[in-house]
PDB file of N, CA and C in Angstrom:
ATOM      1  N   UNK A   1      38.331  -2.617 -33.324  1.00  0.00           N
ATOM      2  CA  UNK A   1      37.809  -3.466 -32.282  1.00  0.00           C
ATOM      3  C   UNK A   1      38.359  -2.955 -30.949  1.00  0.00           C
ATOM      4  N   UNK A   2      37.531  -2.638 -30.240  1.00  0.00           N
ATOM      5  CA  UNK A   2      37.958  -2.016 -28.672  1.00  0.00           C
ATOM      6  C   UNK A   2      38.708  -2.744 -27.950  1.00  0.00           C
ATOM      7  N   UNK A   3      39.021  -2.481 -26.580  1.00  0.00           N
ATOM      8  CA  UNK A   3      39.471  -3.330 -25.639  1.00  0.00           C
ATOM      9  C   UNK A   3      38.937  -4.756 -24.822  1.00  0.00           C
ATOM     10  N   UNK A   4      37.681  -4.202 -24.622  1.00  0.00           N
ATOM     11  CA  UNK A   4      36.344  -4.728 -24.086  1.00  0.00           C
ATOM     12  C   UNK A   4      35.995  -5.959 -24.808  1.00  0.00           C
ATOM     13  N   UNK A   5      36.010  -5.882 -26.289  1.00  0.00           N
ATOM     14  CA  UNK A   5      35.645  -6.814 -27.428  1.00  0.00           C
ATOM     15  C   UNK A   5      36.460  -7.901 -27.032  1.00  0.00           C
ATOM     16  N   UNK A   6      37.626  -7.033 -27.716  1.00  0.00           N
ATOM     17  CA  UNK A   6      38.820  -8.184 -27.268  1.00  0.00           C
ATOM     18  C   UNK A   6      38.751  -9.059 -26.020  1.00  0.00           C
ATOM     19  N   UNK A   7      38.944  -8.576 -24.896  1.00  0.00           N
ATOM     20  CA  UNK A   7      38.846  -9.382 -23.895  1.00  0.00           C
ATOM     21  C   UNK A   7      37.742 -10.292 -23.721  1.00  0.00           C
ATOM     22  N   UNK A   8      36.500  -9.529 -24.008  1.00  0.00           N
ATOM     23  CA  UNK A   8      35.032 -10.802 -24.414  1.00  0.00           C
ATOM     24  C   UNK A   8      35.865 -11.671 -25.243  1.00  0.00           C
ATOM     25  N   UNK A   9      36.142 -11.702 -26.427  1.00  0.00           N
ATOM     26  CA  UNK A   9      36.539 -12.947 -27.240  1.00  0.00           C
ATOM     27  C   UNK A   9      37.136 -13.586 -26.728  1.00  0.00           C
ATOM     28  N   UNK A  10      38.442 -13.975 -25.858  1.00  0.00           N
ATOM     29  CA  UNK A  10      39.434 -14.206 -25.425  1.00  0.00           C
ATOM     30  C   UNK A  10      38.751 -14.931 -24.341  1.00  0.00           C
ATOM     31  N   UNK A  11      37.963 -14.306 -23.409  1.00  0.00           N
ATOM     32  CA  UNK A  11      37.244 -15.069 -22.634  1.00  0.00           C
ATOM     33  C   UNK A  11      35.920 -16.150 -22.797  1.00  0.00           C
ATOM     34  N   UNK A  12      35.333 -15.954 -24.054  1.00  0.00           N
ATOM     35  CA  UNK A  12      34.439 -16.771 -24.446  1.00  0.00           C
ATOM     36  C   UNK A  12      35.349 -18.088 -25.489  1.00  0.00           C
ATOM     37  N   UNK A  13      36.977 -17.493 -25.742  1.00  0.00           N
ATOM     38  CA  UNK A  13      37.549 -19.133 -26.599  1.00  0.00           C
ATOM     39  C   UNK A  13      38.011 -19.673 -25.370  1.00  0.00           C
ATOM     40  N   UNK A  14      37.992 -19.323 -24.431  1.00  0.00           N
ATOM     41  CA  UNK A  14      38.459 -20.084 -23.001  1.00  0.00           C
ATOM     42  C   UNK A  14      37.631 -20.685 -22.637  1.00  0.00           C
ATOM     43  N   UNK A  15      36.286 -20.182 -22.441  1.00  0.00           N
ATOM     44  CA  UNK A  15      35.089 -20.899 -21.927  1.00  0.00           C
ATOM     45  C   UNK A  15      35.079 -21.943 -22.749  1.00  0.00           C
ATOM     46  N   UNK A  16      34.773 -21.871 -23.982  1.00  0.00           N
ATOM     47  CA  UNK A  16      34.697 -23.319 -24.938  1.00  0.00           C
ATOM     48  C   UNK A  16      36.078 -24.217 -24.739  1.00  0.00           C
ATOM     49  N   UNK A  17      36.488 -23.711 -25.009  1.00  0.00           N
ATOM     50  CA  UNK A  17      37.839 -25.138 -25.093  1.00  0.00           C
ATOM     51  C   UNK A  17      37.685 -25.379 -22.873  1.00  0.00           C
ATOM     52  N   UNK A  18      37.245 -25.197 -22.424  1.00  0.00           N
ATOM     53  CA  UNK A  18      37.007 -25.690 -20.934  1.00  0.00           C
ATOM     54  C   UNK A  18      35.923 -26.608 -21.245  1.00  0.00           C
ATOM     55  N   UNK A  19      34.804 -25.930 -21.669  1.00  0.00           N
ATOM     56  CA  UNK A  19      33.528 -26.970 -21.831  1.00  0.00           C
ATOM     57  C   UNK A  19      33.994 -28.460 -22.912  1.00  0.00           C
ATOM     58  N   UNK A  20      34.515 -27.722 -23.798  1.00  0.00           N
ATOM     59  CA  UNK A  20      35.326 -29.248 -24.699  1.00  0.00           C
ATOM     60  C   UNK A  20      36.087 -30.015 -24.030  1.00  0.00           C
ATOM     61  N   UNK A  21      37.047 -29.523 -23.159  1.00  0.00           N
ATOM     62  CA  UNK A  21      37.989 -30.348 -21.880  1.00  0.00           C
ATOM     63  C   UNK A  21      37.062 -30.914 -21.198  1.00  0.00           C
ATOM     64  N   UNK A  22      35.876 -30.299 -20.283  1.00  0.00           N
ATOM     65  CA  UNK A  22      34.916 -31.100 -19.354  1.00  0.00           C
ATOM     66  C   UNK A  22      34.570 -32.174 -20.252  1.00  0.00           C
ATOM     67  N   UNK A  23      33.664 -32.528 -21.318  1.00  0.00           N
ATOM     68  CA  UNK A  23      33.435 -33.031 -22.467  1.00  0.00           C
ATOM     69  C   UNK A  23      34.179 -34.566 -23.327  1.00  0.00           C
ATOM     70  N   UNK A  24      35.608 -33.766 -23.642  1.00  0.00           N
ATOM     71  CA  UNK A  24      36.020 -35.208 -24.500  1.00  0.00           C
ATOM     72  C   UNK A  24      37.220 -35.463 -23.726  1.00  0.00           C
ATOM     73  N   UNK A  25      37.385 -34.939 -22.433  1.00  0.00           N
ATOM     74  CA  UNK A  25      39.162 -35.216 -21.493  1.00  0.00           C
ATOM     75  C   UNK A  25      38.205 -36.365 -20.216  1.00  0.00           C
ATOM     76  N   UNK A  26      38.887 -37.509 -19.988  1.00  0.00           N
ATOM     77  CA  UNK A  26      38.112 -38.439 -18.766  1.00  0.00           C
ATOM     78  C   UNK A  26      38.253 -37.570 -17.613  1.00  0.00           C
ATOM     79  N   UNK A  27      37.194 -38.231 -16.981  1.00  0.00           N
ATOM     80  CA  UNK A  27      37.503 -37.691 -15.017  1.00  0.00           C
ATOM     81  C   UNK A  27      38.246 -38.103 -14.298  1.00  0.00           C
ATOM     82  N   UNK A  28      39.018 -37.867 -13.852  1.00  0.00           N
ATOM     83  CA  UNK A  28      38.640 -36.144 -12.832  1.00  0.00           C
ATOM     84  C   UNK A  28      39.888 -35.670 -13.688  1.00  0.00           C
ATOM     85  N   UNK A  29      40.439 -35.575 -14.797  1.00  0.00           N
ATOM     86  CA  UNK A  29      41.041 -34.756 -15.478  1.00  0.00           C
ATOM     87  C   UNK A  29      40.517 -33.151 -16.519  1.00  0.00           C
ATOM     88  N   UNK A  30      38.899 -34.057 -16.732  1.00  0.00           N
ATOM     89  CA  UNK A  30      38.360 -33.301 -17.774  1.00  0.00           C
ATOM     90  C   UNK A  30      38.144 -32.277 -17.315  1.00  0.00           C
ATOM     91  N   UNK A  31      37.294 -32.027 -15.832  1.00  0.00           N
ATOM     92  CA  UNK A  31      36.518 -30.827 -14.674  1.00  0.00           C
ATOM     93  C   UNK A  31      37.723 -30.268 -14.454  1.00  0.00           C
ATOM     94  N   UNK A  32      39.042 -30.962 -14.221  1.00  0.00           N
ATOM     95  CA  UNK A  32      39.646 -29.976 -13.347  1.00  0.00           C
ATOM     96  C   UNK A  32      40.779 -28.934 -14.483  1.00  0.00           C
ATOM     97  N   UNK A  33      40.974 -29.812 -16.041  1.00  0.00           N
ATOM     98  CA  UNK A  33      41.160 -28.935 -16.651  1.00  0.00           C
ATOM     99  C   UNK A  33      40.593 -27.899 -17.274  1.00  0.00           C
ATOM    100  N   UNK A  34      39.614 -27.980 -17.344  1.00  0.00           N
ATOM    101  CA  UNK A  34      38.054 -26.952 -17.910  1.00  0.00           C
ATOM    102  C   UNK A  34      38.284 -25.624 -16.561  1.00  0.00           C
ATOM    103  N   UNK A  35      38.724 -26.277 -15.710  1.00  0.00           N
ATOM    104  CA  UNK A  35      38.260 -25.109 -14.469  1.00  0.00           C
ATOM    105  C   UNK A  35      39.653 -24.360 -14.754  1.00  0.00           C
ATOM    106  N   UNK A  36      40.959 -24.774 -14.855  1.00  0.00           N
ATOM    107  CA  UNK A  36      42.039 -24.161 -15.240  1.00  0.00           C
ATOM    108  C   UNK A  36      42.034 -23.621 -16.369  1.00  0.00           C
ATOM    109  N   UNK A  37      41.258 -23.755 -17.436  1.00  0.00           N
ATOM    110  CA  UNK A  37      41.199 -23.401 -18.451  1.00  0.00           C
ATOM    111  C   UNK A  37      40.439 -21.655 -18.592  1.00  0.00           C
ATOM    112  N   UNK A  38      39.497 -22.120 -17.887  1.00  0.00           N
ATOM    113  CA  UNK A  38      38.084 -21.043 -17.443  1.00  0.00           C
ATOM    114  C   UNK A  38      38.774 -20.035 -16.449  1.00  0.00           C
ATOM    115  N   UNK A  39      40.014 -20.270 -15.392  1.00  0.00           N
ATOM    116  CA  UNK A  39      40.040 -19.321 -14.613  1.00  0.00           C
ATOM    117  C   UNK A  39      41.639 -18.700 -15.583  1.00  0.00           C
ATOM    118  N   UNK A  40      41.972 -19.650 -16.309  1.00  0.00           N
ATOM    119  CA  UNK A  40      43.136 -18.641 -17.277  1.00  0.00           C
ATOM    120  C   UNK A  40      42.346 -18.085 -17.958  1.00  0.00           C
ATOM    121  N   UNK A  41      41.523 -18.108 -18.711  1.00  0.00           N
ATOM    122  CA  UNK A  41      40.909 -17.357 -19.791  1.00  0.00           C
ATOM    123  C   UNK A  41      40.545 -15.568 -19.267  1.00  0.00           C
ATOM    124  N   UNK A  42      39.934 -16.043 -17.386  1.00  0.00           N
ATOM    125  CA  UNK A  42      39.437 -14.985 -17.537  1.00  0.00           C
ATOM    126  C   UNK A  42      40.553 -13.547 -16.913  1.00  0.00           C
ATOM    127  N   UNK A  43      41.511 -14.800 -16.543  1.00  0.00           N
ATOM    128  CA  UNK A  43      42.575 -13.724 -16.227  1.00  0.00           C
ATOM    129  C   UNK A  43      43.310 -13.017 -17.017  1.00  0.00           C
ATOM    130  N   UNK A  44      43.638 -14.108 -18.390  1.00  0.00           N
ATOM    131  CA  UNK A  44      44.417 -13.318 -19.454  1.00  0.00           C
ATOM    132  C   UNK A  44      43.286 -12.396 -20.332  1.00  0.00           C
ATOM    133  N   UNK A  45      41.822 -12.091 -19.937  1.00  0.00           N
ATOM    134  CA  UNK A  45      41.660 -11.582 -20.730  1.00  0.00           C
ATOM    135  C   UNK A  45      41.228  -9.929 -20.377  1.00  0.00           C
ATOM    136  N   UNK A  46      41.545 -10.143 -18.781  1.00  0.00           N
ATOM    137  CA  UNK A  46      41.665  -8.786 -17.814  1.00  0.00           C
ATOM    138  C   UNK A  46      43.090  -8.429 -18.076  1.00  0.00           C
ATOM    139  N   UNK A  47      43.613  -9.408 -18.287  1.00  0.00           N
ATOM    140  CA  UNK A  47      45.436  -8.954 -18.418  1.00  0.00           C
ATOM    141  C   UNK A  47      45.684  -7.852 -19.889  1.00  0.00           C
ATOM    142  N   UNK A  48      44.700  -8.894 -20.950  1.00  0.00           N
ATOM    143  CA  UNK A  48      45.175  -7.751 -21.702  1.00  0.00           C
ATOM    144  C   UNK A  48      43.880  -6.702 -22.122  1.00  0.00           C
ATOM    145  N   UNK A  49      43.226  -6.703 -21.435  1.00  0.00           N
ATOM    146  CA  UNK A  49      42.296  -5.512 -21.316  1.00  0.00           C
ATOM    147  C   UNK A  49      42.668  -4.439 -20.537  1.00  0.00           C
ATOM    148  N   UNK A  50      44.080  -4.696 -19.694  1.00  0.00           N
ATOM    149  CA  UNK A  50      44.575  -3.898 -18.835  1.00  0.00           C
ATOM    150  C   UNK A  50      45.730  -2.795 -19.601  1.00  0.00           C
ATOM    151  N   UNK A  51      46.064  -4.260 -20.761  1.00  0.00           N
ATOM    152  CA  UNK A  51      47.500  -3.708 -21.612  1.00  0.00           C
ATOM    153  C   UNK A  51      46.730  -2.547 -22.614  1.00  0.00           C
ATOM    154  N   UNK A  52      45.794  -3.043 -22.918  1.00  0.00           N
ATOM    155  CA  UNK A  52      45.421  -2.191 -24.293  1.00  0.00           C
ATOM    156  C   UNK A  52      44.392  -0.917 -24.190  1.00  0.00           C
ATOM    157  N   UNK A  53      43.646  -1.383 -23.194  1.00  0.00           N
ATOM    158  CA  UNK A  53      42.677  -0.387 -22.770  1.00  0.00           C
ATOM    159  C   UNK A  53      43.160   1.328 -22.756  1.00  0.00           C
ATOM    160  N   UNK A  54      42.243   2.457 -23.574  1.00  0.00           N
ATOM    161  CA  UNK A  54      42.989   3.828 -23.048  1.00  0.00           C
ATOM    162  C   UNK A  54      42.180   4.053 -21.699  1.00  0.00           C
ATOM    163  N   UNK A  55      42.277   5.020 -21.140  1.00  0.00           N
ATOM    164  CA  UNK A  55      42.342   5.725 -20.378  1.00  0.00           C
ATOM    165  C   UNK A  55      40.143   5.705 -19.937  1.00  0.00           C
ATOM    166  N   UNK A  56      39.663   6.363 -21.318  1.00  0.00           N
ATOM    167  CA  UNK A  56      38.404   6.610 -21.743  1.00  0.00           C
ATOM    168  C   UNK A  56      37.668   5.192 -21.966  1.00  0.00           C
ATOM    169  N   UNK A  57      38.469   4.007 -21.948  1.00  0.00           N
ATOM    170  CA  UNK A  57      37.617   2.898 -22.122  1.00  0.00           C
ATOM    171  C   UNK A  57      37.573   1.582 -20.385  1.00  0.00           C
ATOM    172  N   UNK A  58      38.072   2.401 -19.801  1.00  0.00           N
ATOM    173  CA  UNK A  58      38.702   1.943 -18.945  1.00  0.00           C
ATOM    174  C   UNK A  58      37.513   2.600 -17.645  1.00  0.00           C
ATOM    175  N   UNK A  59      37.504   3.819 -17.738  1.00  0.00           N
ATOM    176  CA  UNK A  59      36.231   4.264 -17.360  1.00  0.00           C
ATOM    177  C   UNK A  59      34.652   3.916 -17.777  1.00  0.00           C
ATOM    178  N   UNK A  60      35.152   3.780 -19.122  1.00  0.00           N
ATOM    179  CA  UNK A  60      33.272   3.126 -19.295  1.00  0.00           C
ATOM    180  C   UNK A  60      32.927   2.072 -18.797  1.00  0.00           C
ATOM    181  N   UNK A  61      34.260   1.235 -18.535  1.00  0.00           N
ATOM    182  CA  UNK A  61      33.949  -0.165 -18.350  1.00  0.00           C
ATOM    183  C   UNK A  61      33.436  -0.173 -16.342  1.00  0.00           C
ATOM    184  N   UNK A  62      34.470   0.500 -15.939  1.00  0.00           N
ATOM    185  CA  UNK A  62      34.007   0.988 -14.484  1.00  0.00           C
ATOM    186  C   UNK A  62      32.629   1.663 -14.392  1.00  0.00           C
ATOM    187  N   UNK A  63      32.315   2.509 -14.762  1.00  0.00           N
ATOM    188  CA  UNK A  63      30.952   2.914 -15.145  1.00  0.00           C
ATOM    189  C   UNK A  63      30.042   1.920 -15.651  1.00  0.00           C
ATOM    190  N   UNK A  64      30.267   1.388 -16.349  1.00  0.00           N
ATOM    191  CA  UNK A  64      29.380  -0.193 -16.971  1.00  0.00           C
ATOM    192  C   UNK A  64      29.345  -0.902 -15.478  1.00  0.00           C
ATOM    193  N   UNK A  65      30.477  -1.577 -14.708  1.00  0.00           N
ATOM    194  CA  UNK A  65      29.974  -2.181 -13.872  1.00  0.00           C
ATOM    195  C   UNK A  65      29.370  -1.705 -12.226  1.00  0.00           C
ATOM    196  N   UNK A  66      29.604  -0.169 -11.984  1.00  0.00           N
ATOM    197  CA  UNK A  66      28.892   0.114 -11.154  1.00  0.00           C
ATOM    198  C   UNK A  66      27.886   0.304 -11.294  1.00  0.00           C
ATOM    199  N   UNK A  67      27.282   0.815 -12.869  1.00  0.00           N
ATOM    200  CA  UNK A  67      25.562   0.912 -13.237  1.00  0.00           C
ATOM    201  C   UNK A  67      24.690  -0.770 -12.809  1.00  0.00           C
ATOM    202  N   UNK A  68      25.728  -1.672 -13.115  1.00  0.00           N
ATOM    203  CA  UNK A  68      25.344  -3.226 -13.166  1.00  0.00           C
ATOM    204  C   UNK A  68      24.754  -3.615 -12.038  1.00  0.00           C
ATOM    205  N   UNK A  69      26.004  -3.142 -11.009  1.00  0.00           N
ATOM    206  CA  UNK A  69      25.735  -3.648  -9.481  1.00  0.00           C
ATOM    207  C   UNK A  69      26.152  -4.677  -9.261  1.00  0.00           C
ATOM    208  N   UNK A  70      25.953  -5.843  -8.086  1.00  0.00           N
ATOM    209  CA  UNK A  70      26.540  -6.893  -7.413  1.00  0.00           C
ATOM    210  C   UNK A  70      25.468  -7.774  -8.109  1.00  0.00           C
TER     211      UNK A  70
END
């Protein structure tokens, strides 16, 4: 399993357990933990896409997002 994978997963169990926080946590607790939840997810999952990534996957992924664009 690549680097890339990994970090997708990591960032999509963040997204859910945020949407479950918006969901079954009351307001204004539920939104504002979902949003902490959602902006850790996507940091730890650049964090360890940073740790694990080689050299060659690290470039595709740069290459992946300049082909993408804004």
């Amino acid at each position: 399993m690549g680097a890339q994978t990994i970090r997708f997963l990591i960032q999509l169990a963040f997204a859910f357990l945020a949407l479950a926080a918006v969901v079954f946590v009351p307001a204004p607790y539920g939104p504002t933990l979902g949003f902490l939840l959602l902006v850790f997810g996507l940091w730890l999952g650049r964090r360890v896409f940073q740790k694990i990534a080689t050299l060659d996957e690290v470039k595709a992924d740069l290459r992946q997002r300049a082909d993408d664009g804004p």
